[in-house]
Protein backbone atom coordinates (compact mmCIF):
# COMPACT_ATOMS: atom_id res chain seq x y z
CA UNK A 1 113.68 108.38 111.92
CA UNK A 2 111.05 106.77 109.61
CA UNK A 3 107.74 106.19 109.69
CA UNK A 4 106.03 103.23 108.15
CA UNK A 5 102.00 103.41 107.23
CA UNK A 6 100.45 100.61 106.81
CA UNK A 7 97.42 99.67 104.83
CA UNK A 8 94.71 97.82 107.33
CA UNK A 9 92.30 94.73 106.58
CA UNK A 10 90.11 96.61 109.27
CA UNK A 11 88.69 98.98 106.59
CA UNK A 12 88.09 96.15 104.03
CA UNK A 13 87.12 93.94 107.26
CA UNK A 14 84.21 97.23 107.80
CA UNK A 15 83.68 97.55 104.46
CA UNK A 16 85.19 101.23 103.67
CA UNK A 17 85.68 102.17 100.40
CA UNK A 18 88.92 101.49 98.75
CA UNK A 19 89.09 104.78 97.80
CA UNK A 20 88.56 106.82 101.33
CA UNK A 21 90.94 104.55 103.08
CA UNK A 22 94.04 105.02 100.42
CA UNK A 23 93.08 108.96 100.72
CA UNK A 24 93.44 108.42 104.75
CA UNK A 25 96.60 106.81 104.15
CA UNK A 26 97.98 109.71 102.02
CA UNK A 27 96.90 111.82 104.39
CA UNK A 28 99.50 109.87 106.99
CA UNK A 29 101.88 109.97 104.46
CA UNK A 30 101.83 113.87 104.17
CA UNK A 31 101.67 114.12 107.95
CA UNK A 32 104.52 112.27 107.91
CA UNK A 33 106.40 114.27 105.88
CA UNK A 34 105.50 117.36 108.26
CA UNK A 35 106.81 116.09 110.46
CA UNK A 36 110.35 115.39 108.90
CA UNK A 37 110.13 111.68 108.97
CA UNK A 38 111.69 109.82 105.76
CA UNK A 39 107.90 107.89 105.11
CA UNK A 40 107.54 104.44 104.20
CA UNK A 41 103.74 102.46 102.78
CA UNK A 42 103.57 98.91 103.96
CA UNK A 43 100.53 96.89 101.39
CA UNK A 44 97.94 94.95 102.82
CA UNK A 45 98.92 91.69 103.87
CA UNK A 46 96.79 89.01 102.61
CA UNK A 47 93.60 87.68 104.78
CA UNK A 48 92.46 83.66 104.77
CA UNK A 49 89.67 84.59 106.69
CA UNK A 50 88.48 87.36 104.48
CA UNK A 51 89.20 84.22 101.27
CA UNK A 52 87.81 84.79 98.56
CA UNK A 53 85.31 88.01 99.12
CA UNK A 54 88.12 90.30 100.62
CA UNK A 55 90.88 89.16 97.44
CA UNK A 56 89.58 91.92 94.88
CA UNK A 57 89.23 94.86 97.31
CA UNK A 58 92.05 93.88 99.25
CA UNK A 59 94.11 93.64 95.73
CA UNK A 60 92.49 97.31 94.78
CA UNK A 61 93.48 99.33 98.02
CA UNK A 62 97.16 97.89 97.11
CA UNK A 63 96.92 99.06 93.66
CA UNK A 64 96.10 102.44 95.35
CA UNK A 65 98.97 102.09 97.81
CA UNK A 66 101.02 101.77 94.89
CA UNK A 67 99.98 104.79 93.13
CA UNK A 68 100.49 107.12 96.22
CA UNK A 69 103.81 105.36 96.29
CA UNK A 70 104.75 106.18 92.82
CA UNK A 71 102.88 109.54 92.61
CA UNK A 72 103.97 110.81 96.37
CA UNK A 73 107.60 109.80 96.07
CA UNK A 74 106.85 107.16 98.96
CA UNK A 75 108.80 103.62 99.15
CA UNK A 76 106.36 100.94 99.18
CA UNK A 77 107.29 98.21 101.31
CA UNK A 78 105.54 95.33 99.94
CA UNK A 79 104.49 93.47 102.82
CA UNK A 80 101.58 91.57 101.16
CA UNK A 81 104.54 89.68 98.91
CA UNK A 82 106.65 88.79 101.62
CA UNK A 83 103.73 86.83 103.31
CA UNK A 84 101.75 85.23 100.40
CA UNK A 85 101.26 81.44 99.75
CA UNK A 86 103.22 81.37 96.45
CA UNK A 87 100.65 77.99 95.82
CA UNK A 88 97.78 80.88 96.56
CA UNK A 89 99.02 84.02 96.62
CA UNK A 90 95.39 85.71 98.01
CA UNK A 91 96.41 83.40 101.14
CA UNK A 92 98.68 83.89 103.84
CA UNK A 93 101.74 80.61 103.91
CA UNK A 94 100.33 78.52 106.97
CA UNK A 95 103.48 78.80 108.63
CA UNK A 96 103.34 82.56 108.62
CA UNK A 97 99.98 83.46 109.89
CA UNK A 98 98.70 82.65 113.46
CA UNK A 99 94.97 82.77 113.10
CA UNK A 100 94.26 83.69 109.38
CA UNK A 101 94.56 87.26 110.76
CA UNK A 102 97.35 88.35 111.30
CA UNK A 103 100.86 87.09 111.17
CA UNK A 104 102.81 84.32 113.35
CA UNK A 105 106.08 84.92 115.07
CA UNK A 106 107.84 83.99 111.99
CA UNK A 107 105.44 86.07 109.24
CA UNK A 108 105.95 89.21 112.19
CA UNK A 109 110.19 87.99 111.71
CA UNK A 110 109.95 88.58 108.04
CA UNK A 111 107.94 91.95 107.82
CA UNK A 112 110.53 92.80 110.53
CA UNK A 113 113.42 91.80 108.15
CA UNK A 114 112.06 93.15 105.20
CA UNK A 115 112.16 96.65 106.72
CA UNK A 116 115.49 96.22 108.59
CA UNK A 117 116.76 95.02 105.23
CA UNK A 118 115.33 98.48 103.17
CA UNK A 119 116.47 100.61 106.13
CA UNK A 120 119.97 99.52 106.14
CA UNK A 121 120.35 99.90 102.42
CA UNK A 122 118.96 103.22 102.84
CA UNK A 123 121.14 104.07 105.64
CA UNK A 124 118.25 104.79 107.81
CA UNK A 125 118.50 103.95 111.76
């Protein structure tokens, strides 16, 4: 089984510190672990309705999801990548967002086959 932890515009969106929300996540991470799950860190996506204030905290929390990544042993799925605008990449692609939130059918289709993707090649079901 796996167990994939997610970074959240919701603690940007309140205004949390970088810093206490990538310590919360590490903190799922090592529960994770407990618990005997092979653990996985999905990045912030990227948030047109946060454009431009959220772009600099919202690229520092995924600079800190990559450092528990690389310092915890933990895959980083990178989630933000797969969604970005390549013309902007602080933006969402318009065809993969529904509100400037979160992601359409077809941005939730290619999270969804990013990780089935990394799971098979891992031989994780």
């Amino acid at each position: 089984m796996a167990l994939i932890v997610q970074g959240g515009i919701n603690d940007i969106a309140q205004g949390d510190p970088t810093v206490q929300a990538a310590d919360q996540l590490r903190a799922m991470v090592a529960r994770g672990r407990e618990l005997g799950l092979e653990v996985f860190l999905a990045n912030l996506l990227p948030w047109n309705n946060g454009h431009p204030a959220a772009d600099e905290p919202i690229a520092e929390l995924n600079r800190l999801i990559a450092r528990i990544g690389s310092d915890d042993h933990v895959r980083v799925l990178d989630f933000h990548g797969a969604l970005a605008d390549p013309a902007n990449p602080a933006l969402m692609a318009s065809e993969l967002t529904a509100d400037g939130d979160h992601p359409s059918i077809a941005g939730y289709r290619r999270l969804g086959e990013l990780v089935a993707e990394r799971l098979e090649r891992l031989g994780i079901r």
